[in-house]
PDB file of N, CA and C in Angstrom:
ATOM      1  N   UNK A   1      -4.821 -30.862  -1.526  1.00  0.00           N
ATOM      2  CA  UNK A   1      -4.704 -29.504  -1.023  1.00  0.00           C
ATOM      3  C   UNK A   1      -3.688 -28.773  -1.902  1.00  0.00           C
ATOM      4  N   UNK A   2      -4.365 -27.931  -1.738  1.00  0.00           N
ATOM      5  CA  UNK A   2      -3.362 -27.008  -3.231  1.00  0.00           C
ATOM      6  C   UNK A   2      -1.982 -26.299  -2.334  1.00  0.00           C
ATOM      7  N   UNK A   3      -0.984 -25.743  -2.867  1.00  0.00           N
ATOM      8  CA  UNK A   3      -0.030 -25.585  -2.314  1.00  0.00           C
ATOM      9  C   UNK A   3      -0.020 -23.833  -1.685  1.00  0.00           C
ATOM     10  N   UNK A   4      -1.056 -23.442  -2.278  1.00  0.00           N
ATOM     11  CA  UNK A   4      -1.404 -21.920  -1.659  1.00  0.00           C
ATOM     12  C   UNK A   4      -2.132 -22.166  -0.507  1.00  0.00           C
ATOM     13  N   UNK A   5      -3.167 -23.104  -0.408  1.00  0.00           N
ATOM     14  CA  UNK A   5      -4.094 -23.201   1.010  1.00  0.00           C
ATOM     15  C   UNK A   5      -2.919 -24.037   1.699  1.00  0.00           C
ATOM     16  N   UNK A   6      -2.013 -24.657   1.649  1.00  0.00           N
ATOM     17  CA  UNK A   6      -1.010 -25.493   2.375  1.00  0.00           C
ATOM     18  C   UNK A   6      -0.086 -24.238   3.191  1.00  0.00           C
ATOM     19  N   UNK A   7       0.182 -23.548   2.441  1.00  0.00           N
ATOM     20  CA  UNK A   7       1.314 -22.274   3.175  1.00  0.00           C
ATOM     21  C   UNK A   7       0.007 -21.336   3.892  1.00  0.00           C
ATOM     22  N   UNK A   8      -1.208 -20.758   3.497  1.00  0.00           N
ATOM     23  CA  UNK A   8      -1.962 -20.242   4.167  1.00  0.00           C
ATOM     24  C   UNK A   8      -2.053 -20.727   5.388  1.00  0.00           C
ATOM     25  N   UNK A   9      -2.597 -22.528   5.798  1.00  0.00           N
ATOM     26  CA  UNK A   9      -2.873 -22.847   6.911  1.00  0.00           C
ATOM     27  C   UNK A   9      -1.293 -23.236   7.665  1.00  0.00           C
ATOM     28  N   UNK A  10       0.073 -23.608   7.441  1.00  0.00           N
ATOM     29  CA  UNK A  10       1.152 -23.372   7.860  1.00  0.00           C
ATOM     30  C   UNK A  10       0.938 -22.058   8.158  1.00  0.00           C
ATOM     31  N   UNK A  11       0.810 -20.773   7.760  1.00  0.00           N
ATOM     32  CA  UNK A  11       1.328 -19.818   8.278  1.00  0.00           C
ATOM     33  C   UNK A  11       0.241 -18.968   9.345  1.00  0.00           C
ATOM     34  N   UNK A  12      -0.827 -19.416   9.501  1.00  0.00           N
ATOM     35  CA  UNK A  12      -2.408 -19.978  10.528  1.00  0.00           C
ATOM     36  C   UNK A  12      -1.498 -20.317  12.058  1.00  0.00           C
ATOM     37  N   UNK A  13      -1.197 -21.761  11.466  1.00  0.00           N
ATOM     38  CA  UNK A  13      -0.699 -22.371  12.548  1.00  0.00           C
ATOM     39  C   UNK A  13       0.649 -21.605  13.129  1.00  0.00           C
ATOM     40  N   UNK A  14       1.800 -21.322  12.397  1.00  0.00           N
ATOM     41  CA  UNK A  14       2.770 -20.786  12.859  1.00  0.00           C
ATOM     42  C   UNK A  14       2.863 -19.260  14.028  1.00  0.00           C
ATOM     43  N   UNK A  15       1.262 -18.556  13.192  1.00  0.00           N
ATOM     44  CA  UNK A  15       1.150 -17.406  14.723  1.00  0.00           C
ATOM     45  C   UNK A  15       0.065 -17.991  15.952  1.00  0.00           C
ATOM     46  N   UNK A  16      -0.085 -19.362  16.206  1.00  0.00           N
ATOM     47  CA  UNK A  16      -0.472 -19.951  17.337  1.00  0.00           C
ATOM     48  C   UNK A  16       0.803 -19.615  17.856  1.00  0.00           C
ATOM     49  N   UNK A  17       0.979 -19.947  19.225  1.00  0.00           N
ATOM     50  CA  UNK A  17       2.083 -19.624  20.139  1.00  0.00           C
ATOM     51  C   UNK A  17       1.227 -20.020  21.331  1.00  0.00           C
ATOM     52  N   UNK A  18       1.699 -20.897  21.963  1.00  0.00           N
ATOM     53  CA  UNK A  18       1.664 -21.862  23.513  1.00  0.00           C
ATOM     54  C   UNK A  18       1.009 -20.746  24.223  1.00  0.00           C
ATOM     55  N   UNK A  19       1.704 -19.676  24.176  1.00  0.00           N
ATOM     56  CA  UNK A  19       1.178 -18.423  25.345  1.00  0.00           C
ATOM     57  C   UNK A  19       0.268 -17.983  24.959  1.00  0.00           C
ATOM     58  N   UNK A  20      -0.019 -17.394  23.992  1.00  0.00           N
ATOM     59  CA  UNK A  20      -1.219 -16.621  23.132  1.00  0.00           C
ATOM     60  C   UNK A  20      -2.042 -17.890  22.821  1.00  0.00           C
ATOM     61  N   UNK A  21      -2.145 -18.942  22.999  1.00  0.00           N
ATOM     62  CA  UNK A  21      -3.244 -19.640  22.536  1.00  0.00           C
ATOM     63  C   UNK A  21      -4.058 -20.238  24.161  1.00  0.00           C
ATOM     64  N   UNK A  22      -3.488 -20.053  24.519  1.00  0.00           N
ATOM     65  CA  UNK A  22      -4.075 -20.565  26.352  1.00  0.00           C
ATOM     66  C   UNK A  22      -4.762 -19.165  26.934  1.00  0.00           C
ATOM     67  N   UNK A  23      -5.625 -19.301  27.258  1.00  0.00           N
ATOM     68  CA  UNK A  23      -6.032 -18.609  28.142  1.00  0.00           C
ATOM     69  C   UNK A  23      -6.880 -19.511  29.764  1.00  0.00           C
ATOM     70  N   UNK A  24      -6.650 -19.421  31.011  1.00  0.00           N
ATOM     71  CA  UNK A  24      -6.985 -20.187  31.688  1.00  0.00           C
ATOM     72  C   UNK A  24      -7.689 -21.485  31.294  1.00  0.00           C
ATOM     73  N   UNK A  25      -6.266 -22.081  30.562  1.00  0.00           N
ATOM     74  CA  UNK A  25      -6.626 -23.352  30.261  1.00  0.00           C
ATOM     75  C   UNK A  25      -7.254 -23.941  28.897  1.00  0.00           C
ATOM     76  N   UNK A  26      -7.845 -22.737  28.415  1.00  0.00           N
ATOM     77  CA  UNK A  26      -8.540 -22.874  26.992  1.00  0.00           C
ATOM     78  C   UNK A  26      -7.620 -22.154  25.795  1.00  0.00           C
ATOM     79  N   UNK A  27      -7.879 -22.535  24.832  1.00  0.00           N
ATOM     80  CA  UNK A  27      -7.904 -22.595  23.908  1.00  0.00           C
ATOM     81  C   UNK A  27      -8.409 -21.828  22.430  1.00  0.00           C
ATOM     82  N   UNK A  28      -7.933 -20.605  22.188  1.00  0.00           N
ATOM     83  CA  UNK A  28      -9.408 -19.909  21.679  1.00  0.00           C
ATOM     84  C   UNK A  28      -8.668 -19.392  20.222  1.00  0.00           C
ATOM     85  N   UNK A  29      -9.264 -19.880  19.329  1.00  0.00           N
ATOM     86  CA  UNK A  29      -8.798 -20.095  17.815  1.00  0.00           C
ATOM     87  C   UNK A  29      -9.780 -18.481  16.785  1.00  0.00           C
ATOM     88  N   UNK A  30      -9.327 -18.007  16.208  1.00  0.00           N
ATOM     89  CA  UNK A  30      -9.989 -16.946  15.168  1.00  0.00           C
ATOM     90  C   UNK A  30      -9.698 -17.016  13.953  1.00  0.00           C
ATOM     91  N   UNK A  31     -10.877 -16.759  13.643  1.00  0.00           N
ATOM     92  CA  UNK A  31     -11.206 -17.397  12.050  1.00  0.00           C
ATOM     93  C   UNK A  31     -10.795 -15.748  11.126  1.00  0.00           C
ATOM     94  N   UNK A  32      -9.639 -16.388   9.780  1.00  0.00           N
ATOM     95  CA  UNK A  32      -9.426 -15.381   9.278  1.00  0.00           C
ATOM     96  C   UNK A  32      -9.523 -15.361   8.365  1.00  0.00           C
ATOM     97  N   UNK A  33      -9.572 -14.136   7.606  1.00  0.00           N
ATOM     98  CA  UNK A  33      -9.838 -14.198   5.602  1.00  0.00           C
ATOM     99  C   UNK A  33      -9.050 -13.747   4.694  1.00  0.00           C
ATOM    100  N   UNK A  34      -8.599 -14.511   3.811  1.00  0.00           N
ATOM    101  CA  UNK A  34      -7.011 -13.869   3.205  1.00  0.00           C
ATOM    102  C   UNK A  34      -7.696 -13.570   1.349  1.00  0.00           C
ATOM    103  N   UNK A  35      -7.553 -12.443   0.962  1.00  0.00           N
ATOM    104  CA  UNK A  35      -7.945 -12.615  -0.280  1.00  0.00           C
ATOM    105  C   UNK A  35      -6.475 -12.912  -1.099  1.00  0.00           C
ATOM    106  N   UNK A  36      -6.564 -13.989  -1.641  1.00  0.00           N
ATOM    107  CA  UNK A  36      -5.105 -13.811  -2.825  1.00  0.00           C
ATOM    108  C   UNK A  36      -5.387 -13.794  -4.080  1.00  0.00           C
ATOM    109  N   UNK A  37      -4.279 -13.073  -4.978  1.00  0.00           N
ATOM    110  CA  UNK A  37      -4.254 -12.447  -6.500  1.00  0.00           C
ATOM    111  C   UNK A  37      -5.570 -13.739  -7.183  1.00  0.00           C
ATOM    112  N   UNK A  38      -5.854 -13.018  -7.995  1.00  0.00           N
ATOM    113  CA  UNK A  38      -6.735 -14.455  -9.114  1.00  0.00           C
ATOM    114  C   UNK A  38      -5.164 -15.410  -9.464  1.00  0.00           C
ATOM    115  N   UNK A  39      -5.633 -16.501  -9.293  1.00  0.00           N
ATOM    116  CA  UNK A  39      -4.199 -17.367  -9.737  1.00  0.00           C
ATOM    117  C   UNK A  39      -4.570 -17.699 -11.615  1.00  0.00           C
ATOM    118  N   UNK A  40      -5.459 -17.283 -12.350  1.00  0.00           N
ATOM    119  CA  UNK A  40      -5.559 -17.618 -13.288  1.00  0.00           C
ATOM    120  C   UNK A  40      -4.741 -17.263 -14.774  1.00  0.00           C
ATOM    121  N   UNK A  41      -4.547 -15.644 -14.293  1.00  0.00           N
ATOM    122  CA  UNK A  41      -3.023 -15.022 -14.708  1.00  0.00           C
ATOM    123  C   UNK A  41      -2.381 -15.925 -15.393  1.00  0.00           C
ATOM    124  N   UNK A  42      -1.584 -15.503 -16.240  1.00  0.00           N
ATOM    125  CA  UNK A  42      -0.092 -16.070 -16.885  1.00  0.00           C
ATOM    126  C   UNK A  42       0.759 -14.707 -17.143  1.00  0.00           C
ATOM    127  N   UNK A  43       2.199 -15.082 -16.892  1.00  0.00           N
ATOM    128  CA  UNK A  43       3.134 -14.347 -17.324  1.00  0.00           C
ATOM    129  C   UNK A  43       3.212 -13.787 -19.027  1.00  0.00           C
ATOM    130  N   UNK A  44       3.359 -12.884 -19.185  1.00  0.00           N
ATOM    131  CA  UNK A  44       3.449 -12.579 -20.864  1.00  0.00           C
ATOM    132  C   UNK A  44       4.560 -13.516 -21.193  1.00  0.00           C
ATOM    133  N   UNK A  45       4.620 -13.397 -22.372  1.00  0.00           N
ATOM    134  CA  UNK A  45       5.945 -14.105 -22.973  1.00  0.00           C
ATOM    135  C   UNK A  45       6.865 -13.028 -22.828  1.00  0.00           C
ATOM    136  N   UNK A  46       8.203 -13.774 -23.429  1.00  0.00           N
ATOM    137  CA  UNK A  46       9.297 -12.461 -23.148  1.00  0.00           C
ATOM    138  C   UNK A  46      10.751 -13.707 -22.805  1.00  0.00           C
ATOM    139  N   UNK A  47      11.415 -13.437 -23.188  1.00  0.00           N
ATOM    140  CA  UNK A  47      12.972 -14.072 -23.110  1.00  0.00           C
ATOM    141  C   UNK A  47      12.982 -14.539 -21.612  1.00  0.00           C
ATOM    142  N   UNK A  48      13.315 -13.593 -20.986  1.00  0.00           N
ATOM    143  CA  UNK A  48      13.398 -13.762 -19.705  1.00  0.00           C
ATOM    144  C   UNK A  48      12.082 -14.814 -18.454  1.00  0.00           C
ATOM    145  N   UNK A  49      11.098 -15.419 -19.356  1.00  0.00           N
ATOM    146  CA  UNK A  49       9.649 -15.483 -18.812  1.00  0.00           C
ATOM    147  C   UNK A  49       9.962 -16.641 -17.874  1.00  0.00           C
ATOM    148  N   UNK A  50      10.471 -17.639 -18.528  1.00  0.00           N
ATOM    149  CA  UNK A  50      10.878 -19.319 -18.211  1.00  0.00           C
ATOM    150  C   UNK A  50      11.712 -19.352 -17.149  1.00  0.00           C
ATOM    151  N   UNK A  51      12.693 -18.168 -16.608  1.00  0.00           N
ATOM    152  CA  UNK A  51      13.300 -18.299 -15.356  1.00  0.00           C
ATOM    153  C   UNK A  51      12.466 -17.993 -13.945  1.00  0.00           C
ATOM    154  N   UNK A  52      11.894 -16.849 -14.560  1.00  0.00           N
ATOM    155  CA  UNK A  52      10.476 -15.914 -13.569  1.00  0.00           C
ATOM    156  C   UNK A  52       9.541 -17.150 -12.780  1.00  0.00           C
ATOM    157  N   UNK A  53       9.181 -18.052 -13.911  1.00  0.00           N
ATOM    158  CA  UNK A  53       8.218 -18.940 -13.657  1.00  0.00           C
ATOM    159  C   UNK A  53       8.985 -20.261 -13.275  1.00  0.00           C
ATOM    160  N   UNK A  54      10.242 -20.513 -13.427  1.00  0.00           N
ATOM    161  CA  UNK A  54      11.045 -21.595 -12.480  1.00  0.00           C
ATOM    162  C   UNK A  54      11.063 -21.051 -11.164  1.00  0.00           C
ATOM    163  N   UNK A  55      11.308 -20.090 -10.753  1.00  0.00           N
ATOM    164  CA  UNK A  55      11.810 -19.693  -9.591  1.00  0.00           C
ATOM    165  C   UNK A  55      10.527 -19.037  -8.697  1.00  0.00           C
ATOM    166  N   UNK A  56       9.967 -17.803  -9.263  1.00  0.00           N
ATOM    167  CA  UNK A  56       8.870 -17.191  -8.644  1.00  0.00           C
ATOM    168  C   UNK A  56       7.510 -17.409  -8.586  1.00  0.00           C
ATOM    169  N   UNK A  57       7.001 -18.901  -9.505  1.00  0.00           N
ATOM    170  CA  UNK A  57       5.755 -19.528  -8.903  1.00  0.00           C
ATOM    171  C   UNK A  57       5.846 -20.385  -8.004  1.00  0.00           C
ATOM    172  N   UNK A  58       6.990 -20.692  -7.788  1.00  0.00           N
ATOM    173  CA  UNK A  58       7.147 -21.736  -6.346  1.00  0.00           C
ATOM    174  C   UNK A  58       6.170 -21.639  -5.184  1.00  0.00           C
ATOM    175  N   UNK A  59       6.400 -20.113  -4.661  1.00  0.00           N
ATOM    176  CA  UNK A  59       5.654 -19.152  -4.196  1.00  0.00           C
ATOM    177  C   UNK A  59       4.694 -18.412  -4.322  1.00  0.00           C
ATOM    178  N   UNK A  60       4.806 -17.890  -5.510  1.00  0.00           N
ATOM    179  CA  UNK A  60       3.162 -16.250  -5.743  1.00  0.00           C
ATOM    180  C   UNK A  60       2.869 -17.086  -7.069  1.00  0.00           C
ATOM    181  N   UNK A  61       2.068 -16.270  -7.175  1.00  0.00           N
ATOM    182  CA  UNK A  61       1.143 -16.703  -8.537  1.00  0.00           C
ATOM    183  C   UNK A  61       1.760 -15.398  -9.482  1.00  0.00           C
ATOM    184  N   UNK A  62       1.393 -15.555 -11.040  1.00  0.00           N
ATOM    185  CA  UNK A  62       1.882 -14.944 -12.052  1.00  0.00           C
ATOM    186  C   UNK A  62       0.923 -13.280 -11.329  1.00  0.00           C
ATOM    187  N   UNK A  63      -0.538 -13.749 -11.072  1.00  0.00           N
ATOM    188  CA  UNK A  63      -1.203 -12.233 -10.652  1.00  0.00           C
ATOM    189  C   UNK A  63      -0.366 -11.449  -9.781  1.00  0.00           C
ATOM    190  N   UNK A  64      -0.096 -11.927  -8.690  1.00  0.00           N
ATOM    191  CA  UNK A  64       0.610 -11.236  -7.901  1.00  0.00           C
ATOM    192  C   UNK A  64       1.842 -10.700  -7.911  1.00  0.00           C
ATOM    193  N   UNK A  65       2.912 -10.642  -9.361  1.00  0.00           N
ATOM    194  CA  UNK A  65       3.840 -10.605  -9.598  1.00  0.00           C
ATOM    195  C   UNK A  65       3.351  -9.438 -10.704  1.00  0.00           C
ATOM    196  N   UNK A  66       1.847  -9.691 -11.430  1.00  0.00           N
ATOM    197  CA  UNK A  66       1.980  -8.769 -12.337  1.00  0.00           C
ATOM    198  C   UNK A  66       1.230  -7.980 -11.388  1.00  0.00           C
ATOM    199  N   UNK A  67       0.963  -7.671 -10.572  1.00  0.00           N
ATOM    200  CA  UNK A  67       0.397  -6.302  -9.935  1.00  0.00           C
ATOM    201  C   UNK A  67       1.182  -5.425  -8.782  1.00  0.00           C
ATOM    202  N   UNK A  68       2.677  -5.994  -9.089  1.00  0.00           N
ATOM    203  CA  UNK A  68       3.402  -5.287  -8.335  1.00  0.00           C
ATOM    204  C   UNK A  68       4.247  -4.003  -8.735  1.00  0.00           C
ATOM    205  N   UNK A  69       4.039  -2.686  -7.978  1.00  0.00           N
ATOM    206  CA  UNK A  69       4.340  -1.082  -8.660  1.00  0.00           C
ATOM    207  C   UNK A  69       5.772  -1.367  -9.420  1.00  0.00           C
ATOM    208  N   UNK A  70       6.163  -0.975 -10.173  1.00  0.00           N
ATOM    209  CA  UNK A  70       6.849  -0.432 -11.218  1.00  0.00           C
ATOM    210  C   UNK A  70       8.481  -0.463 -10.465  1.00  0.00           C
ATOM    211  N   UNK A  71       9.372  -1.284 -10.205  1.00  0.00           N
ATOM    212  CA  UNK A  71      10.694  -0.491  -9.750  1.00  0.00           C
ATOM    213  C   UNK A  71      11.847  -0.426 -10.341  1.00  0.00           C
ATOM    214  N   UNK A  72      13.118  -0.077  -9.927  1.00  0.00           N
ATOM    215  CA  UNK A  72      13.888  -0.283 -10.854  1.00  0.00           C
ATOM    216  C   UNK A  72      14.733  -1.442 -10.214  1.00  0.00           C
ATOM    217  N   UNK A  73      15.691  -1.693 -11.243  1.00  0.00           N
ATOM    218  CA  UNK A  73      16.987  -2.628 -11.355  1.00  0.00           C
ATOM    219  C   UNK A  73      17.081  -2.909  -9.758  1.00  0.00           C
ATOM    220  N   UNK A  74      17.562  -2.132  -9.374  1.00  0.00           N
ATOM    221  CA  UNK A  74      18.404  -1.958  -7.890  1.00  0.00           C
ATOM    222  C   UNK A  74      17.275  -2.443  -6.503  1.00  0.00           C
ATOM    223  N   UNK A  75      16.149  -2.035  -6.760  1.00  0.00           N
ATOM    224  CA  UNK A  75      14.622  -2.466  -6.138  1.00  0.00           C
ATOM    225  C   UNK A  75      14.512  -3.599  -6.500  1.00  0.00           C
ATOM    226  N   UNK A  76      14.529  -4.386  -7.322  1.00  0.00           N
ATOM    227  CA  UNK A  76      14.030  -5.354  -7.729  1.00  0.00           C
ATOM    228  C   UNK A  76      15.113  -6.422  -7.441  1.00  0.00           C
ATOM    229  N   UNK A  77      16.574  -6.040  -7.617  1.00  0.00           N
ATOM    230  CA  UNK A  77      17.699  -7.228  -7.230  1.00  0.00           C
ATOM    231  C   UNK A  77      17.458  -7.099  -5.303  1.00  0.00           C
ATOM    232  N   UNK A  78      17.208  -5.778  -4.663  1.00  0.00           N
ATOM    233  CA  UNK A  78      17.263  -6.344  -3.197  1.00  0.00           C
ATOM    234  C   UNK A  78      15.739  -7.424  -2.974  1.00  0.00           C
ATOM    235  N   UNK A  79      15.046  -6.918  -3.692  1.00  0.00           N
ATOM    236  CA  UNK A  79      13.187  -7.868  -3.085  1.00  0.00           C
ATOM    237  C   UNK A  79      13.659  -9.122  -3.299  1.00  0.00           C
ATOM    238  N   UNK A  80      14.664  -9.384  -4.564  1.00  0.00           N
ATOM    239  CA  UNK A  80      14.533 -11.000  -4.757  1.00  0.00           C
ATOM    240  C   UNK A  80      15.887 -11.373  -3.442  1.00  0.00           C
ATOM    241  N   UNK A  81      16.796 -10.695  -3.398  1.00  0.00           N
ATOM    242  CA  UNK A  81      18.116 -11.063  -2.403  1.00  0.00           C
ATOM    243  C   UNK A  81      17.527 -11.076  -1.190  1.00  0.00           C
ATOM    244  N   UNK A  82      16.534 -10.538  -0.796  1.00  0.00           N
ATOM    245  CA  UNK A  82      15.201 -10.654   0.347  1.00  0.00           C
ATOM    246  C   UNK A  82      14.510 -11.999   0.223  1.00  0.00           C
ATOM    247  N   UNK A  83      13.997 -12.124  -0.652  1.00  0.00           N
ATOM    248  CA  UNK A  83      13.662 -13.644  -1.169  1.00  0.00           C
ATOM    249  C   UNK A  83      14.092 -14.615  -0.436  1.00  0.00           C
ATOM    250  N   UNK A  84      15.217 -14.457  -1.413  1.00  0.00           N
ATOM    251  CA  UNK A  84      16.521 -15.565  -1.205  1.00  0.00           C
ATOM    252  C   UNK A  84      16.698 -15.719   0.551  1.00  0.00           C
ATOM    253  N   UNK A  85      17.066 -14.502   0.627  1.00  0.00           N
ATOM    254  CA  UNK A  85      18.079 -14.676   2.545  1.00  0.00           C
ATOM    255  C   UNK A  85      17.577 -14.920   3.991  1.00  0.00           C
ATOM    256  N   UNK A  86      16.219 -14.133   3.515  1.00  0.00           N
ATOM    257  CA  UNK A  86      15.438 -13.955   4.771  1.00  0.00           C
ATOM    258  C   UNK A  86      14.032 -14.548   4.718  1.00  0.00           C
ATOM    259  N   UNK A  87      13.570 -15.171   3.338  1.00  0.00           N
ATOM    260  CA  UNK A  87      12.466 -16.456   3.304  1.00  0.00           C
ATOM    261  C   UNK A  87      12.746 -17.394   2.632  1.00  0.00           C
ATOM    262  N   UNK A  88      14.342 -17.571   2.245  1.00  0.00           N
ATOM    263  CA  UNK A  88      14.789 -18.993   1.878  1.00  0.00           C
ATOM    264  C   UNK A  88      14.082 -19.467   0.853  1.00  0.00           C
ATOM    265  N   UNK A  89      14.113 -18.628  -0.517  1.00  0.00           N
ATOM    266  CA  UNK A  89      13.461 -18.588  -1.692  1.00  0.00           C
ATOM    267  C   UNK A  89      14.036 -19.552  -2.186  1.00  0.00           C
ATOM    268  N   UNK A  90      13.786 -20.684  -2.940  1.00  0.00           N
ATOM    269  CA  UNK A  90      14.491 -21.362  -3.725  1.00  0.00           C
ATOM    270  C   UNK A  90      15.021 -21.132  -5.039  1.00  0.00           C
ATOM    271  N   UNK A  91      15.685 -19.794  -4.868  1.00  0.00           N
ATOM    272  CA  UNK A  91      16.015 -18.834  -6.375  1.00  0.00           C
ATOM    273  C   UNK A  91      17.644 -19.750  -6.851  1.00  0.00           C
ATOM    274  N   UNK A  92      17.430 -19.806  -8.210  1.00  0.00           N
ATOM    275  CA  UNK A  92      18.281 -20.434  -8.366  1.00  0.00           C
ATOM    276  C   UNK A  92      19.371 -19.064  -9.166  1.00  0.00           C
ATOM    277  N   UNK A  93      20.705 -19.306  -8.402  1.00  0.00           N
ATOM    278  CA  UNK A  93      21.570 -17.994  -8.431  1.00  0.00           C
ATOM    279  C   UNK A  93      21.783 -17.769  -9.913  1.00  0.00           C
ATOM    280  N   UNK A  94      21.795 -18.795 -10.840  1.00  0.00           N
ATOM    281  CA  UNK A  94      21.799 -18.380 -12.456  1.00  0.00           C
ATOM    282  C   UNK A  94      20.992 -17.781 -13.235  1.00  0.00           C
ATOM    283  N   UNK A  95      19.722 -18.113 -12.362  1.00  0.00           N
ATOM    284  CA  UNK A  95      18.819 -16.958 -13.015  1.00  0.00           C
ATOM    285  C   UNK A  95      18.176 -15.545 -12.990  1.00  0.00           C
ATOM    286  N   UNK A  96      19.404 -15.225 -11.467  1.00  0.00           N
ATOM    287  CA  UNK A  96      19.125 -13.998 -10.926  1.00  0.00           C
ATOM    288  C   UNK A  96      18.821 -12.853 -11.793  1.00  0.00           C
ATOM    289  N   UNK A  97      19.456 -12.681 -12.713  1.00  0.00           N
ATOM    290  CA  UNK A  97      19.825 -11.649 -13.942  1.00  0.00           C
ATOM    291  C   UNK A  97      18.668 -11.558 -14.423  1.00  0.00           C
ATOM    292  N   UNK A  98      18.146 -12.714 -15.267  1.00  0.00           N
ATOM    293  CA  UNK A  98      17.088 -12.854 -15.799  1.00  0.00           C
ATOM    294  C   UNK A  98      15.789 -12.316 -15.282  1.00  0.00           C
ATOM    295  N   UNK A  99      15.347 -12.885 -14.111  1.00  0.00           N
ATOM    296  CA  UNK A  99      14.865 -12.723 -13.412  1.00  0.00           C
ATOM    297  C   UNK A  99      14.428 -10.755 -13.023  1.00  0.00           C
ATOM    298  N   UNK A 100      15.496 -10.283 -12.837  1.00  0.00           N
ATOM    299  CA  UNK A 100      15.264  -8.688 -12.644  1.00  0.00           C
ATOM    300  C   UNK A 100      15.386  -8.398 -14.000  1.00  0.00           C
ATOM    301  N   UNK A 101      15.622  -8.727 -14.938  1.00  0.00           N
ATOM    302  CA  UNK A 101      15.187  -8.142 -16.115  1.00  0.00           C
ATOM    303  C   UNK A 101      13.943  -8.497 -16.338  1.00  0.00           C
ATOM    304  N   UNK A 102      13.339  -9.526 -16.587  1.00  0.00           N
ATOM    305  CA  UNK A 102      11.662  -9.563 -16.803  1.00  0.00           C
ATOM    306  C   UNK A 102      11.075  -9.054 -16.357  1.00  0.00           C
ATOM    307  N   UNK A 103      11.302  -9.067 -14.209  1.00  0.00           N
ATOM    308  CA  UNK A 103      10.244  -8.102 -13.703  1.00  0.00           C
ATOM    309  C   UNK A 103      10.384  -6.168 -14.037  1.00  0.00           C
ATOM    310  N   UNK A 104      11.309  -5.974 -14.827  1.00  0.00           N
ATOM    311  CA  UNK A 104      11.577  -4.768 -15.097  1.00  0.00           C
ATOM    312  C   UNK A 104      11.060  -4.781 -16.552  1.00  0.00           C
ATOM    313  N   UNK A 105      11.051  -5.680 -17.129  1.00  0.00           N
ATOM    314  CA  UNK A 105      10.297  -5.482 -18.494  1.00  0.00           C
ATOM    315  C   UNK A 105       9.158  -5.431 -18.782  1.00  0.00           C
ATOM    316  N   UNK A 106       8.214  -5.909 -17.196  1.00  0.00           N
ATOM    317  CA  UNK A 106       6.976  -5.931 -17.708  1.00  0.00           C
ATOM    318  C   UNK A 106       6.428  -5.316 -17.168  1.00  0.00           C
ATOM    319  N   UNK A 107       6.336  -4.561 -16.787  1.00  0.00           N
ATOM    320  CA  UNK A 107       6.669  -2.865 -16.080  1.00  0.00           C
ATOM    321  C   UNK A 107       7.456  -1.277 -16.237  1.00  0.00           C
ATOM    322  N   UNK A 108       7.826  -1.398 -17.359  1.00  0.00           N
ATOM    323  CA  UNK A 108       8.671  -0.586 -17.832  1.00  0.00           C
ATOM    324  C   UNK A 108       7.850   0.314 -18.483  1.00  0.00           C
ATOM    325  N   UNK A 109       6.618   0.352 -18.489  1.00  0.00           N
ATOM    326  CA  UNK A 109       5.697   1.598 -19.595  1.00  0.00           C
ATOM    327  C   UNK A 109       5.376   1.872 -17.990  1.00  0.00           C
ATOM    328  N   UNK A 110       5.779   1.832 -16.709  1.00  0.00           N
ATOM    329  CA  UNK A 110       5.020   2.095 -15.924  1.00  0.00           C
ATOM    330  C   UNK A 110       5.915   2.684 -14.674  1.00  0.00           C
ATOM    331  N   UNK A 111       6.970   2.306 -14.958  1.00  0.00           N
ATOM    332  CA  UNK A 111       8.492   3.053 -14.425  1.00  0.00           C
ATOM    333  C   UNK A 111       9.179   4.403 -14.921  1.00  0.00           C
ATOM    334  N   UNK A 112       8.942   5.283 -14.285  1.00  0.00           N
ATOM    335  CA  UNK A 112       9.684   6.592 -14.222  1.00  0.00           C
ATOM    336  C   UNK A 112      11.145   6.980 -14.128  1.00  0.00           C
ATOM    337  N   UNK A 113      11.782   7.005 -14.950  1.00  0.00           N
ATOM    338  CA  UNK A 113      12.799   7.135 -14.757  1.00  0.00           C
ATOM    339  C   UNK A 113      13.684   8.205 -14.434  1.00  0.00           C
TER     340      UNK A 113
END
């Protein structure tokens, strides 16, 4: 089982809830459909690439990282400190820097300044 259908069906199971799944006694399950990024993607090259891809394929795929809008510096250090605090990202704190510089570099013909 690949590690994307592993967190899909964890996160399936996690909005079951004892109350919401009983109804006089039964049991009643709904079938759902998740489209995710093509995982076939790769990150461009770029200095910064090798931290991006230590830290942020853990989780998403390279597609889903390259199809995200354009932000700056300050946008991009809270999404990952979001990451980190409140889904227990396994970001490793040395590569924080790095990290918001790539996703700002590869996006930067596409950021308004």
């Amino acid at each position: 089982m690949s590690i994307r259908m592993l967190i899909v069906a964890l996160g399936a199971c996690a909005m079951l809830s004892p109350a919401a799944a009983q109804t006089a006694g039964q049991i009643s399950l709904k079938s759902v459909s998740v489209n995710l990024p093509n995982a076939d993607r790769a990150f461009p090259g770029g200095h910064d690439a090798d931290a991006t891809k230590r830290n942020c394929l853990v989780c998403h795929s390279a597609g889903m990282l390259l199809t995200q809008p354009a932000l700056s510096k300050a946008q991009w250090q809270a999404e990952i400190d979001k990451m980190r605090v409140v889904y227990k990202a396994p970001v490793d704190p040395k590569d924080f820097d790095a990290i918001v510089a790539y996703l700002i570099s590869i996006n930067a013909a596409n950021f308004e300044r």
